[in-house]
N, C-alpha and C. Protein backbone atom coordinates (compact mmCIF):
# COMPACT_ATOMS: atom_id res chain seq x y z
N UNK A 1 -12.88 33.30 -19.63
CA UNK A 1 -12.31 33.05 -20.93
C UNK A 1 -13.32 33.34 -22.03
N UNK A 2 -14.35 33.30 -21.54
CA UNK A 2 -15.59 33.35 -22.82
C UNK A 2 -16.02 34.77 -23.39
N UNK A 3 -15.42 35.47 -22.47
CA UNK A 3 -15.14 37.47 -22.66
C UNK A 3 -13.95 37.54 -23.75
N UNK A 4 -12.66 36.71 -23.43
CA UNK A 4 -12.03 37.10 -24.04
C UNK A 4 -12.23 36.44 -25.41
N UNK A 5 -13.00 34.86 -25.65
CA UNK A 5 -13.11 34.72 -27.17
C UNK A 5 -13.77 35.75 -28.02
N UNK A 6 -15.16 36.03 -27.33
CA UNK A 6 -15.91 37.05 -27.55
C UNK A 6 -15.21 38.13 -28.60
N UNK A 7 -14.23 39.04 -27.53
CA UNK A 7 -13.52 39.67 -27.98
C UNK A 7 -12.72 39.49 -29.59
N UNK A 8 -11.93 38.56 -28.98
CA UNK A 8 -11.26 37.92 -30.01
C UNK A 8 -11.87 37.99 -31.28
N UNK A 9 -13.48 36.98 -31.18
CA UNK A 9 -14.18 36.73 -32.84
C UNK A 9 -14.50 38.04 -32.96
N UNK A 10 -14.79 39.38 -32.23
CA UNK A 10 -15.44 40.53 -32.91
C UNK A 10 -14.08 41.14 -33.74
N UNK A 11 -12.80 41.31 -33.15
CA UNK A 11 -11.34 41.86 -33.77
C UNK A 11 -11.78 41.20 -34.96
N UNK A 12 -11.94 39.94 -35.12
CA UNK A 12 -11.57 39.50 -36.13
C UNK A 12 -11.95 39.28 -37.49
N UNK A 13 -13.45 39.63 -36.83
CA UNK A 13 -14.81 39.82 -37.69
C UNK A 13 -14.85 41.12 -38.26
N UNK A 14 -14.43 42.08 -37.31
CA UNK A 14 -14.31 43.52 -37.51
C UNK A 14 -12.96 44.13 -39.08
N UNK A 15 -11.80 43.02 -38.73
CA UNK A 15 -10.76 42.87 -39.58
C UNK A 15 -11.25 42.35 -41.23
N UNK A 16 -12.06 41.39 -41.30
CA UNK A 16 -12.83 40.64 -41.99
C UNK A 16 -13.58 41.64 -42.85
N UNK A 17 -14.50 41.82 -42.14
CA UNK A 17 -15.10 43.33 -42.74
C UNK A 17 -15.06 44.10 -43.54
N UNK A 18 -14.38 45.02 -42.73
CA UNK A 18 -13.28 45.88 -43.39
C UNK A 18 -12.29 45.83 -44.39
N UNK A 19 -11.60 44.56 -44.44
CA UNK A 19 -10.83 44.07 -45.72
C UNK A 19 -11.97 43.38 -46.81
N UNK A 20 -12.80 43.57 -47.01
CA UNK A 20 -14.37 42.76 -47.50
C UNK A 20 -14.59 44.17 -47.92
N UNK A 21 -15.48 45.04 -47.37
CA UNK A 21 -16.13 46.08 -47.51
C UNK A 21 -14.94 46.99 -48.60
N UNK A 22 -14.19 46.95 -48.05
CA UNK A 22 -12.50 47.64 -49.11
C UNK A 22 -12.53 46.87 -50.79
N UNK A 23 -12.61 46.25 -50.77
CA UNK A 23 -12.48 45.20 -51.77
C UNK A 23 -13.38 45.17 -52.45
N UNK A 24 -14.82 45.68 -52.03
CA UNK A 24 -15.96 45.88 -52.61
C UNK A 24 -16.28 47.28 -53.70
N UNK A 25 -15.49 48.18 -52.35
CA UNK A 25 -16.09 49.66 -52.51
C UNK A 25 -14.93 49.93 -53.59
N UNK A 26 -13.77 49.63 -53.24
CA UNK A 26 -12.79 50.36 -53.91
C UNK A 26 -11.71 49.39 -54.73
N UNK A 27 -11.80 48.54 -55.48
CA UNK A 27 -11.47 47.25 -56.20
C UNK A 27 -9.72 47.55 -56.30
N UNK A 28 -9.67 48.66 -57.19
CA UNK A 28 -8.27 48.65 -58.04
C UNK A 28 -7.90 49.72 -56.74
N UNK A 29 -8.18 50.32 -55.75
CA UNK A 29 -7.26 50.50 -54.55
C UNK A 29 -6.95 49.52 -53.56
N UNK A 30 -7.64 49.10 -53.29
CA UNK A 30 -7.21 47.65 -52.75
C UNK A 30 -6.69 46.59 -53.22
N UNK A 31 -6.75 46.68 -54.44
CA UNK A 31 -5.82 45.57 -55.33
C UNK A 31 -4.35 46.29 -54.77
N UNK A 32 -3.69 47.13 -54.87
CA UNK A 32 -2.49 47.93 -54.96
C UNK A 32 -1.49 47.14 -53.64
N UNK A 33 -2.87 47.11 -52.35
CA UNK A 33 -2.67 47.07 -51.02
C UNK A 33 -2.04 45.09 -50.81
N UNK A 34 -3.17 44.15 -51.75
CA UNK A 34 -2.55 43.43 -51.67
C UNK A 34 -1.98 41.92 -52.29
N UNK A 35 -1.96 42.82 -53.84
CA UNK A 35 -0.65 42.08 -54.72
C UNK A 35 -0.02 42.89 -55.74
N UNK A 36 0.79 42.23 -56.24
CA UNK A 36 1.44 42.94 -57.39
C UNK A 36 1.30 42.64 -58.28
N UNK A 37 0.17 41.62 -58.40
CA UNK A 37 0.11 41.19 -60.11
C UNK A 37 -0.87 42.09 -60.65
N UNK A 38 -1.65 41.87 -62.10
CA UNK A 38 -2.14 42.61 -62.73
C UNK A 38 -3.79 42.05 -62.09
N UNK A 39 -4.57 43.27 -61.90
CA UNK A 39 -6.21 43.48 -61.14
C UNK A 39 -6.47 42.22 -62.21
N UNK A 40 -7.89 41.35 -60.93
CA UNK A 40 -8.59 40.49 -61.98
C UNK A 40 -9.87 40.97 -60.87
N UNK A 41 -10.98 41.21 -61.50
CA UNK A 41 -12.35 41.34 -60.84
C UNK A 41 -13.13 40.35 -60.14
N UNK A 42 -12.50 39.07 -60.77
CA UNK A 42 -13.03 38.18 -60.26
C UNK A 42 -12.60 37.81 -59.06
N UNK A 43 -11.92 37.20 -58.80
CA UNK A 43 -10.84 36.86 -58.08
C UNK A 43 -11.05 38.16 -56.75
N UNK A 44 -11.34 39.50 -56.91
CA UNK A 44 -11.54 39.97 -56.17
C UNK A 44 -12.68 40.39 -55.12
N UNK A 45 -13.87 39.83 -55.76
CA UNK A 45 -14.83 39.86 -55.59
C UNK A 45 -15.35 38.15 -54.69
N UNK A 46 -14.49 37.60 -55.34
CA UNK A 46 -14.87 35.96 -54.73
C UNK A 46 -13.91 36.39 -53.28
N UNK A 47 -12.57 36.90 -53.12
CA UNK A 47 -12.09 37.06 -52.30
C UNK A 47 -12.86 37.64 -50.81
N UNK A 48 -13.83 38.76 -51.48
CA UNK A 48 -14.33 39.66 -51.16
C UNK A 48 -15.89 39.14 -50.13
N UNK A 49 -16.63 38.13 -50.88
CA UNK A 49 -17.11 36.95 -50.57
C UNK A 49 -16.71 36.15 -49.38
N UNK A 50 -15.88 35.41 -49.61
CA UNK A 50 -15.07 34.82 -48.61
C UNK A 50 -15.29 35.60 -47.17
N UNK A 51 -14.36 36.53 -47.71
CA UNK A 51 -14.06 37.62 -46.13
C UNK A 51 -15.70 38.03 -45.36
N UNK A 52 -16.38 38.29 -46.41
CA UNK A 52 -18.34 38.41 -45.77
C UNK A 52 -18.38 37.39 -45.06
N UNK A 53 -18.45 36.08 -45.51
CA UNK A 53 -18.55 34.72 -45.01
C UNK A 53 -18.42 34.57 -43.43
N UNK A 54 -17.08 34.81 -43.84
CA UNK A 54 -16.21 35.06 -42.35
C UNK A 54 -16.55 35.76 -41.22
N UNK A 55 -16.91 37.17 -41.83
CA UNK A 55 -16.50 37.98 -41.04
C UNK A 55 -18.43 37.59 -39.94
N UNK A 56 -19.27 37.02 -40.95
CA UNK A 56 -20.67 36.67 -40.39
C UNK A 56 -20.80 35.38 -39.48
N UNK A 57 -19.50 34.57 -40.23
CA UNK A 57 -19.69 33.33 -39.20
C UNK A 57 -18.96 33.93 -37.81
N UNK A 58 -18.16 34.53 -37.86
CA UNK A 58 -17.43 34.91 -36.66
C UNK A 58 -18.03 35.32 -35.72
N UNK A 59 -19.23 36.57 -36.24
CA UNK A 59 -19.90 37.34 -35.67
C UNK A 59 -21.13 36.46 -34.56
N UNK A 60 -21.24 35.68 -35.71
CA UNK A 60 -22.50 34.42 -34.87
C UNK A 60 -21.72 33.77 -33.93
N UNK A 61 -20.53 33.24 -33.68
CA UNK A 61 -19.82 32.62 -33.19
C UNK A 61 -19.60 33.21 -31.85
N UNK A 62 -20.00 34.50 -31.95
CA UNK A 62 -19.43 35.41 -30.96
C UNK A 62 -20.27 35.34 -29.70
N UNK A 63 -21.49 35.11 -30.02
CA UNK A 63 -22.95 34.69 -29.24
C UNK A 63 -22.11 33.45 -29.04
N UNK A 64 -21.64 32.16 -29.06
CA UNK A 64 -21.77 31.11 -28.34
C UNK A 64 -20.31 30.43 -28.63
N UNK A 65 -19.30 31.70 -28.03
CA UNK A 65 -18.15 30.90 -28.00
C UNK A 65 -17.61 29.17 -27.84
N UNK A 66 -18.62 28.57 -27.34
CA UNK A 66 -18.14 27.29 -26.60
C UNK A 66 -18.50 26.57 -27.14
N UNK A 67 -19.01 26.64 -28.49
CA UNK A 67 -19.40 25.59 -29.65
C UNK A 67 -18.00 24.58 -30.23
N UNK A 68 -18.15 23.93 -30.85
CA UNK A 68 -17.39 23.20 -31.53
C UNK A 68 -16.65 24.23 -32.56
N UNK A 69 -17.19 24.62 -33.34
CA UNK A 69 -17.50 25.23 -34.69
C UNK A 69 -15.55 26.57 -34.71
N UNK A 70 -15.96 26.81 -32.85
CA UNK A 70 -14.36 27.71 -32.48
C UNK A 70 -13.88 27.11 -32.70
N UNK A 71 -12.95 26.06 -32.50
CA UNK A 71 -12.00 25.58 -33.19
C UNK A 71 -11.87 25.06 -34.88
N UNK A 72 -13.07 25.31 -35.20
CA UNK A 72 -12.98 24.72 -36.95
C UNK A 72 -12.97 26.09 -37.41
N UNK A 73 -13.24 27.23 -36.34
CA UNK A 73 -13.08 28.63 -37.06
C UNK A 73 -11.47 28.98 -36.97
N UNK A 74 -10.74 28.68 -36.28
CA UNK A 74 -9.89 29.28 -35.80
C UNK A 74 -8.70 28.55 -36.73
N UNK A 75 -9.51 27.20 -37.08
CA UNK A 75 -8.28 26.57 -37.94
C UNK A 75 -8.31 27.13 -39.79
N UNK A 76 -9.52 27.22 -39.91
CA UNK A 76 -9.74 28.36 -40.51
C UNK A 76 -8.91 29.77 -41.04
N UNK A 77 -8.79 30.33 -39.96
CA UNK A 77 -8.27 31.29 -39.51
C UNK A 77 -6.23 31.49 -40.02
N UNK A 78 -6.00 30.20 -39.25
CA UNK A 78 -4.93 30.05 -39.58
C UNK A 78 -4.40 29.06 -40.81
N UNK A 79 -5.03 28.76 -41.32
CA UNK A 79 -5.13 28.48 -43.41
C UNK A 79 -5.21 30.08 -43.78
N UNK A 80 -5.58 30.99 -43.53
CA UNK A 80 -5.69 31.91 -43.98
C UNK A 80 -4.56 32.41 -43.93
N UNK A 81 -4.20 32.19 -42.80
CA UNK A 81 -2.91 33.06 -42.41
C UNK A 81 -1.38 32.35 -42.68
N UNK A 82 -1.86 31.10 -42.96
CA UNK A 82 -0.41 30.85 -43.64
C UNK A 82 -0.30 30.84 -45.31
N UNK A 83 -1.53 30.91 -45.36
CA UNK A 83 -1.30 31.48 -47.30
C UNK A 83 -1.11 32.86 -47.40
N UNK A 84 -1.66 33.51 -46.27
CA UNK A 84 -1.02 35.39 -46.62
C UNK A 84 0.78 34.99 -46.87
N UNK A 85 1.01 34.27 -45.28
CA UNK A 85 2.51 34.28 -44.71
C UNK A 85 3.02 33.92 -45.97
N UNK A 86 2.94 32.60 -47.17
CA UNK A 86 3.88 31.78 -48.37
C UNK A 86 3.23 32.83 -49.23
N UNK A 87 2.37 33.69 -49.56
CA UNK A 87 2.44 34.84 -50.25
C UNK A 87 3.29 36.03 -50.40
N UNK A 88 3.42 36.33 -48.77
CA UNK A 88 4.45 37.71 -48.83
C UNK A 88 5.77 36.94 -48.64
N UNK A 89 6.05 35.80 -48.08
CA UNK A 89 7.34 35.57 -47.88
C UNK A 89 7.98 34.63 -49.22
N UNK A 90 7.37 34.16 -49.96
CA UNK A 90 7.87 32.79 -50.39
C UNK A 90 7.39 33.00 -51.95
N UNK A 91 6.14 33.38 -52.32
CA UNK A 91 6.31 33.37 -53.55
C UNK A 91 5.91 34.97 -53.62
N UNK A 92 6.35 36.27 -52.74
CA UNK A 92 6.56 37.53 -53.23
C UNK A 92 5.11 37.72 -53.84
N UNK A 93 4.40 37.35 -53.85
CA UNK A 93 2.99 38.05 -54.82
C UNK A 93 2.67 38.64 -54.26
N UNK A 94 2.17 39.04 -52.94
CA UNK A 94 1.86 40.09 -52.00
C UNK A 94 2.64 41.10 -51.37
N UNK A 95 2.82 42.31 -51.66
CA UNK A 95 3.22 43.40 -51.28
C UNK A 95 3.74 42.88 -49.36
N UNK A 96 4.74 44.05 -49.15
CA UNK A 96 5.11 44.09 -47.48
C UNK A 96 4.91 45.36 -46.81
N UNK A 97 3.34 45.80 -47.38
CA UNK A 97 3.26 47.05 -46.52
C UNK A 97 2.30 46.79 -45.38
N UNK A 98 2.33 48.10 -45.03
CA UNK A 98 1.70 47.82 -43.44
C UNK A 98 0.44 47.28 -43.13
N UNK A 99 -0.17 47.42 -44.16
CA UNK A 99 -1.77 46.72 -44.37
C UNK A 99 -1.62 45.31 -44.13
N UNK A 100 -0.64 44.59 -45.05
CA UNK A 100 -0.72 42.92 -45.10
C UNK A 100 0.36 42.29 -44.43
N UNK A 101 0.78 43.09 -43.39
CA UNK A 101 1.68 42.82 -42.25
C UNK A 101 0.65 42.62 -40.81
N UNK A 102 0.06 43.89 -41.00
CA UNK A 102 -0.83 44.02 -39.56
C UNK A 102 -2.00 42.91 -39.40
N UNK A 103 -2.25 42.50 -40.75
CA UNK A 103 -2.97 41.85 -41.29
C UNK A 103 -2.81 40.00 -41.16
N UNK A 104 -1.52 39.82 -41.23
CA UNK A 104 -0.98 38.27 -40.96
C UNK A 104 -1.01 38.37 -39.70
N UNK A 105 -0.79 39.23 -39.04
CA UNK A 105 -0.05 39.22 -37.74
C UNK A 105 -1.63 39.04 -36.82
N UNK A 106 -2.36 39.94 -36.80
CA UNK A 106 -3.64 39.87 -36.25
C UNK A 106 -4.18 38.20 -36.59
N UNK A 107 -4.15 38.23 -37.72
CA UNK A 107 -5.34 36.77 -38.42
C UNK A 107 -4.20 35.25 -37.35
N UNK A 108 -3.14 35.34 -37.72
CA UNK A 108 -2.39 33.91 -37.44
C UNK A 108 -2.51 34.31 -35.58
N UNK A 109 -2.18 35.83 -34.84
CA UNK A 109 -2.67 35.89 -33.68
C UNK A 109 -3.89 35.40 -33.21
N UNK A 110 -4.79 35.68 -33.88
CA UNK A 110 -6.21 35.37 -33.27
C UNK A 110 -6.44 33.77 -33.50
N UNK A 111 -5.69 33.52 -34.49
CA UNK A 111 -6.04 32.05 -34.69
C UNK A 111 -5.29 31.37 -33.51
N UNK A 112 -4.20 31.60 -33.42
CA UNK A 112 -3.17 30.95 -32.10
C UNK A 112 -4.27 31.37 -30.62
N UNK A 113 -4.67 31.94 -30.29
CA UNK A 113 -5.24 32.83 -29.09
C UNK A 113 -6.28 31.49 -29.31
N UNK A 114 -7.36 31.55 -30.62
CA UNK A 114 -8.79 30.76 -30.52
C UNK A 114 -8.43 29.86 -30.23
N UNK A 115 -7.13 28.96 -30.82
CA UNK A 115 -6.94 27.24 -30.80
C UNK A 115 -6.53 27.11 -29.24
N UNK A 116 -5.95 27.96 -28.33
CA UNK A 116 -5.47 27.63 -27.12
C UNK A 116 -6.30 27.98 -26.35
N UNK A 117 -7.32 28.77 -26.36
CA UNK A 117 -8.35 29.33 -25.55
C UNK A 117 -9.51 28.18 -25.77
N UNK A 118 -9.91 27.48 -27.08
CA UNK A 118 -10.33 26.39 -26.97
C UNK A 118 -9.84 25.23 -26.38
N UNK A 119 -8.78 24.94 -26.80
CA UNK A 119 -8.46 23.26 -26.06
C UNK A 119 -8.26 23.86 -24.69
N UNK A 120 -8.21 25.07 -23.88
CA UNK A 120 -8.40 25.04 -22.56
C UNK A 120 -9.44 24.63 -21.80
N UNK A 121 -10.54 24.99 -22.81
CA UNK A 121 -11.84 25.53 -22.23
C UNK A 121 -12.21 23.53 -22.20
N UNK A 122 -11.71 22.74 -23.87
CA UNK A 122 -12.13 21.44 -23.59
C UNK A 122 -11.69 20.59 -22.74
N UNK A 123 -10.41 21.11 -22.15
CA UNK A 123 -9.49 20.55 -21.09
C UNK A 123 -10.21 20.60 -19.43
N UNK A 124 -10.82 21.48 -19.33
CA UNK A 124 -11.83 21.71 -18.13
C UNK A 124 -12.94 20.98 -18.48
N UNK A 125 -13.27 20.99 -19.52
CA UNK A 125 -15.09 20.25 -19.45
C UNK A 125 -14.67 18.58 -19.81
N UNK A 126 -13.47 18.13 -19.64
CA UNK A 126 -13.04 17.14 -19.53
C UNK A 126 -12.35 15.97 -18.97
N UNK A 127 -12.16 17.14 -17.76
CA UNK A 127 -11.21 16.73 -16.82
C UNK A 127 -11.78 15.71 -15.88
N UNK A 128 -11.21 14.26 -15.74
CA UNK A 128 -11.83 13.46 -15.09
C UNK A 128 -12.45 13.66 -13.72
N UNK A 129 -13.27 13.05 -13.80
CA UNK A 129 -14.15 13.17 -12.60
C UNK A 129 -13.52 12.38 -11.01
N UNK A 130 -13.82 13.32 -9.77
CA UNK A 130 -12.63 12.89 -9.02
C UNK A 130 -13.22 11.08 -8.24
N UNK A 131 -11.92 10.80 -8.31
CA UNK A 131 -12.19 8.86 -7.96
C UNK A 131 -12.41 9.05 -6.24
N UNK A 132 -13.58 8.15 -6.11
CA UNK A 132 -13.72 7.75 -4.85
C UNK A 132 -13.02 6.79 -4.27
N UNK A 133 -12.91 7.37 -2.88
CA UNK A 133 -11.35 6.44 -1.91
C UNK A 133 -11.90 4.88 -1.92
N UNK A 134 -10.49 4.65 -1.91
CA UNK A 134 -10.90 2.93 -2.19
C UNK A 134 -11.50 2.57 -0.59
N UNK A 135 -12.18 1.29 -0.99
CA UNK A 135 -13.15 0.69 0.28
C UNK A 135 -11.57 -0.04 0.58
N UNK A 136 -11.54 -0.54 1.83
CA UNK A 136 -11.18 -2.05 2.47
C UNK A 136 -11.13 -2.74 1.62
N UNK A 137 -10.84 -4.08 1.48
CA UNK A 137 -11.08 -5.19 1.03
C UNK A 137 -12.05 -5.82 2.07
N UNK A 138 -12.95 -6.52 1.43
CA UNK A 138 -14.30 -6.92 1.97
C UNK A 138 -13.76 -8.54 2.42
N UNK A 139 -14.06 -8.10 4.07
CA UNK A 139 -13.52 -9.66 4.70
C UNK A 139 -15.08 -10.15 4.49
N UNK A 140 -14.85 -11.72 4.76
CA UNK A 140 -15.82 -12.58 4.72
C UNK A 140 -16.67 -12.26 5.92
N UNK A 141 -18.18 -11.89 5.92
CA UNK A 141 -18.32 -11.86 7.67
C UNK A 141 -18.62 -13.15 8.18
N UNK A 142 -18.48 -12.58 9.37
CA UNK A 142 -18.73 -13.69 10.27
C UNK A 142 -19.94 -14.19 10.86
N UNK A 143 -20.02 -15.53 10.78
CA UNK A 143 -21.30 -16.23 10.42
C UNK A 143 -21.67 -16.17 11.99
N UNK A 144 -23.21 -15.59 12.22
CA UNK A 144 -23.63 -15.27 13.24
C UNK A 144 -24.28 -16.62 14.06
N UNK A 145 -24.21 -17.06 15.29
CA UNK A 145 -24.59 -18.32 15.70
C UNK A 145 -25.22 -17.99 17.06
N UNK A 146 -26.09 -18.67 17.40
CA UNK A 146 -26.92 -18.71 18.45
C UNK A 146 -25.78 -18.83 19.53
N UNK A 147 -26.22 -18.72 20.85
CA UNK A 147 -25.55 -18.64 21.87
C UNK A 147 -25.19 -20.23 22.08
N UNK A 148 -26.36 -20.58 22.50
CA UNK A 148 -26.30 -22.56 22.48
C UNK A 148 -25.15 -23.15 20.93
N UNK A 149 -25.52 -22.72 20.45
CA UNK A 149 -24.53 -23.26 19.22
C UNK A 149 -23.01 -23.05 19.62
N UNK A 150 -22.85 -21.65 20.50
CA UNK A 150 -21.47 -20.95 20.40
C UNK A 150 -20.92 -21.99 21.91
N UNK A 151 -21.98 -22.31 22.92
CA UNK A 151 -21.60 -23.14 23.76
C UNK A 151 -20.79 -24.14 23.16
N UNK A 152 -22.19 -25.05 22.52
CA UNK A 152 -21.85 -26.35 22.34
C UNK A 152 -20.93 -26.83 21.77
N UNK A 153 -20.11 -25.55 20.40
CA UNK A 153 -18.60 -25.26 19.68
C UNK A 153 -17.38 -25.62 20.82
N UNK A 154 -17.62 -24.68 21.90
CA UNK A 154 -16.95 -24.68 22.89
C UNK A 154 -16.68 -25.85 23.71
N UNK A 155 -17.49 -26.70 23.72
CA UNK A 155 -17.20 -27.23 24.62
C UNK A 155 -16.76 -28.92 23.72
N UNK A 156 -17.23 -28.91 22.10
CA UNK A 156 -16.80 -29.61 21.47
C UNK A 156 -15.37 -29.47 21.62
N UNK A 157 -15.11 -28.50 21.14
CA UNK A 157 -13.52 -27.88 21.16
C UNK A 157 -12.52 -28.81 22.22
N UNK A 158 -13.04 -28.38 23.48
CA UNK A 158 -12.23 -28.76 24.76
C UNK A 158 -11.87 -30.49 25.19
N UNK A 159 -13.39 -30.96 24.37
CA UNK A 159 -13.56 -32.51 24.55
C UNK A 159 -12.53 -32.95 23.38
N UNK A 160 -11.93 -32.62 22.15
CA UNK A 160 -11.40 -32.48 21.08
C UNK A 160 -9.70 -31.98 21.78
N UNK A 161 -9.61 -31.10 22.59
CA UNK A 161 -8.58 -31.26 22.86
C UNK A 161 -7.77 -31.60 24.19
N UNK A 162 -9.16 -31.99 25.35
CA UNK A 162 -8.79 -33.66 25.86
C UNK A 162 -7.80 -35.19 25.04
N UNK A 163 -8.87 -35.10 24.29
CA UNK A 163 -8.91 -36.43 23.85
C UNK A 163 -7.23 -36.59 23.12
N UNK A 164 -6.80 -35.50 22.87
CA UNK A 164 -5.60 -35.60 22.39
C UNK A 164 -4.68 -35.73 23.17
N UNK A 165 -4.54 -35.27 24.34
CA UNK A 165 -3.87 -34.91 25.59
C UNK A 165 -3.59 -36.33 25.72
């Protein structure tokens, strides 16, 4: 499983990137790609930020899948991806072309993939440890007695159940 997070944080880092590096190089073409309101520089550049952030924590992440930190990335991940989703679907500010389609679809994928590939991985390093078979119940032992003692029981015994006779 630790191949495939691997995997996973580089897609996603790689995605990150690339929508980062776009945003950098080429402002008012990438604005086009993903909204329809009027270019603000700022806003694109902090965006732009963000996605670096990301795309570096991911990358580190990628060295030691089995941290904690995967699942606070992945939830991450999918905040991201449901503000693309109430963007293009709900309040229309984001365009429905193939860029910010492939784009939800990858980010809310990888996030679904990290969150289940994690709680698997914590589900194994958690799994109770196996119970040892129950003992017997512990009889009282039996009180060890000299031979002469075990006689003289004996033969109390018999005089004891004379006397009743």
């Amino acid at each position: 499983m630790r191949a495939q997070i691997q995997i996973a944080l580089r897609i996603g880092a790689a995605l990150l990137l690339v929508s980062a590096l776009s945003l950098v190089a080429d402002p008012t073409g990438a604005h086009k790609l993903i909204s329809v309101h009027a270019y603000n520089s700022t806003t694109h550049f902090i965006l732009a930020a963000n996605m670096l952030g990301m795309a570096v924590i991911m990358l580190v992440m990628g060295e030691n899948p089995e941290s904690d930190f995967t699942g606070a990335l992945a939830m991450a991940l999918l905040t991201v991806g449901i503000v693309i989703g109430h963007q293009m679907l709900v309040s229309h500010s984001m365009p429905h072309g193939i860029y910010t389609v492939v784009a939800l679809i990858v980010v809310i994928g990888l996030a679904v993939f990290l969150l289940v590939a994690r709680t698997q991985e914590m589900a194994a390093s958690a799994a109770p440890a196996k119970r040892p078979e129950r003992a017997p119940a512990n009889k009282p032992a039996a009180k060890k007695t000299s031979k002469k003692k075990a006689v003289k029981k004996k033969v109390t015994k018999k005089k004891a159940t004379k006397k009743r006779r």
